[in-house]
Protein backbone atom coordinates (compact mmCIF):
# COMPACT_ATOMS: atom_id res chain seq x y z
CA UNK A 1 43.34 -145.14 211.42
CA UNK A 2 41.65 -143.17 208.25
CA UNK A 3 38.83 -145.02 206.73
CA UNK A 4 37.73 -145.90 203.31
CA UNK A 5 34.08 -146.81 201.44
CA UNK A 6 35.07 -148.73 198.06
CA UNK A 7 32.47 -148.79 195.55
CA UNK A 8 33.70 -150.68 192.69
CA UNK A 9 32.13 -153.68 190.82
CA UNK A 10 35.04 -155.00 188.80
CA UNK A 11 38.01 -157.53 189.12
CA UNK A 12 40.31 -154.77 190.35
CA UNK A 13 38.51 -154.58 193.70
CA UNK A 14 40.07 -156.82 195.84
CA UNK A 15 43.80 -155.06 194.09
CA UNK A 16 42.18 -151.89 195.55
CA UNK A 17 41.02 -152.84 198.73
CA UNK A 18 44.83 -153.96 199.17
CA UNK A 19 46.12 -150.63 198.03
CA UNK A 20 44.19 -149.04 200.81
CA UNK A 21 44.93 -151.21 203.31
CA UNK A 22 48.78 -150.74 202.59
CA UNK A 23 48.12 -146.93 203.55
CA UNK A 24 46.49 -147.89 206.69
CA UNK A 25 42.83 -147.66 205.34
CA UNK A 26 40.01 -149.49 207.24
CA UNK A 27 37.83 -150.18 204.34
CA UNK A 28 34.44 -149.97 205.96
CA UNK A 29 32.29 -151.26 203.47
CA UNK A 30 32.20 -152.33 200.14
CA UNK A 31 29.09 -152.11 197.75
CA UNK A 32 28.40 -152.16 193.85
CA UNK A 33 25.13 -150.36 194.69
CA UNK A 34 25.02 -146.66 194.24
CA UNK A 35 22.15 -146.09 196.40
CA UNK A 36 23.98 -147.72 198.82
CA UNK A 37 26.85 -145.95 198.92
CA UNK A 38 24.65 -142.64 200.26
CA UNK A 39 22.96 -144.94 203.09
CA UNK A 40 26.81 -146.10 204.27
CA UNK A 41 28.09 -142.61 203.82
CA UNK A 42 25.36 -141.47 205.93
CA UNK A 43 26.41 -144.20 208.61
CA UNK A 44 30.35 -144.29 208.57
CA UNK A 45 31.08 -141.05 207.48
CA UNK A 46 34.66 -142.44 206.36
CA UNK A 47 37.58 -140.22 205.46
CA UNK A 48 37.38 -141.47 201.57
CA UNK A 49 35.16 -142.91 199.24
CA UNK A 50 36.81 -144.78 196.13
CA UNK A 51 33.91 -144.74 193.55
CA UNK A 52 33.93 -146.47 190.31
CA UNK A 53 31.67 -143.96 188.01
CA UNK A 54 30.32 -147.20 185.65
CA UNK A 55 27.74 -148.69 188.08
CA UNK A 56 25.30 -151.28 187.82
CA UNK A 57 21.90 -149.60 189.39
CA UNK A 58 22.66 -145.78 188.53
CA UNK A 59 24.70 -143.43 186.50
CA UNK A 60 28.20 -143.09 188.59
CA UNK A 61 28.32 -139.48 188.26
CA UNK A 62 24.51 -139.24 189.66
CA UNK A 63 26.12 -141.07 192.85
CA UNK A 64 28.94 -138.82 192.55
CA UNK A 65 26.57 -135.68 192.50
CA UNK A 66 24.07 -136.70 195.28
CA UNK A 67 26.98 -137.28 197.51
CA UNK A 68 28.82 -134.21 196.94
CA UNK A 69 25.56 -132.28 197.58
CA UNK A 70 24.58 -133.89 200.49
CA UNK A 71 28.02 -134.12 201.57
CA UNK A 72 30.35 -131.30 200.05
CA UNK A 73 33.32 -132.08 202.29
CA UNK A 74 33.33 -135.80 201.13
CA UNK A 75 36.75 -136.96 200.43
CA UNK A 76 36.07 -138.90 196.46
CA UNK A 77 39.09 -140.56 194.59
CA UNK A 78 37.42 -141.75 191.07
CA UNK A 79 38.80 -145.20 189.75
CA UNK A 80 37.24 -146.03 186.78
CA UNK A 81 38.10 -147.74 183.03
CA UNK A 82 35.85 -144.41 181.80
CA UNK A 83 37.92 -141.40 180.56
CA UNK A 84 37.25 -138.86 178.85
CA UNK A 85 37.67 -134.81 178.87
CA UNK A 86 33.99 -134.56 179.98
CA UNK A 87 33.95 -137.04 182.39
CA UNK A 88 36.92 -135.60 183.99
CA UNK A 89 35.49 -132.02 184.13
CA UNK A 90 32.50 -133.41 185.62
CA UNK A 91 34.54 -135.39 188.14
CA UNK A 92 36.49 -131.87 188.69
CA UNK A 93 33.21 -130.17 189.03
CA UNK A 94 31.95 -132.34 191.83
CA UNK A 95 34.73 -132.00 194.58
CA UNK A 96 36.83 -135.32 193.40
CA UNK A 97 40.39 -134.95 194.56
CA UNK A 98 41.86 -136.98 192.12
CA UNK A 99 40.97 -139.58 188.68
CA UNK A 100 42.47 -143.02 188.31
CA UNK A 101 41.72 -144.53 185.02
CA UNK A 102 42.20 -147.93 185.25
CA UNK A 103 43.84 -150.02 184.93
CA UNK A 104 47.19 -147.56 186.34
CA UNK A 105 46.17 -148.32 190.14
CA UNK A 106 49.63 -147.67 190.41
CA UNK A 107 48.52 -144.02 190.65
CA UNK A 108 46.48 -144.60 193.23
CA UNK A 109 48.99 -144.36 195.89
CA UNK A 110 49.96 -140.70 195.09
CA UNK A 111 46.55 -139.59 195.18
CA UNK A 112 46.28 -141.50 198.81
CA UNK A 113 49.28 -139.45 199.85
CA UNK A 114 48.11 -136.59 198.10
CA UNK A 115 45.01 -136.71 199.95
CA UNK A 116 47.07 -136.36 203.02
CA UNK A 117 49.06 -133.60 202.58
CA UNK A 118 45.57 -131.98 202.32
């Protein structure tokens, strides 16, 4: 069974978590806290991290850049109400396989399955 980190402080979390577990995700752990989210990669090493890039204790893309440099294989899906040419680039630029902008978590499920034809 893959396994999932979600990282996400909004309403739409629990609608997430339930979009991964209908593609046979084990969400491992969830957490708001970007500092966090190194510490559990560090533990779990899970197949994909679903990061929000608007969090509370650091700039989302500084999460997104001190995991993808301490782990450049890291599997990232962004999911975030943020969107903007820049912000995608940057996403792009750091390893993430695929944007969501919320609140079109229907898309979500072809970047899951696009994941795994990787």
């Amino acid at each position: 069974m893959p396994t999932a980190l979600l990282v996400d402080n909004s309403r739409e979390k629990r609608r997430l978590k339930s979009i991964l577990e209908r593609h046979s995700y084990k969400v491992l752990a969830e957490t708001e806290d970007c500092m966090e989210v190194l510490s559990l990669y560090d533990r779990y090493h899970p197949d994909l991290v679903l990061i929000d890039v608007s969090m509370s204790d650091m700039e989302g893309l500084e999460c997104l850049k001190e995991l993808h440099s301490k782990y450049p294989k890291a599997q990232v899906i962004v999911c975030s109400e943020l969107s903007d040419i820049r912000l995608l680039d940057r996403c792009a630029s750091l390893g993430v396989i695929d944007f969501i902008q919320k609140p079109l978590l229907h898309r979500l499920s072809s970047a899951i399955e696009k994941l795994h034809e990787r």
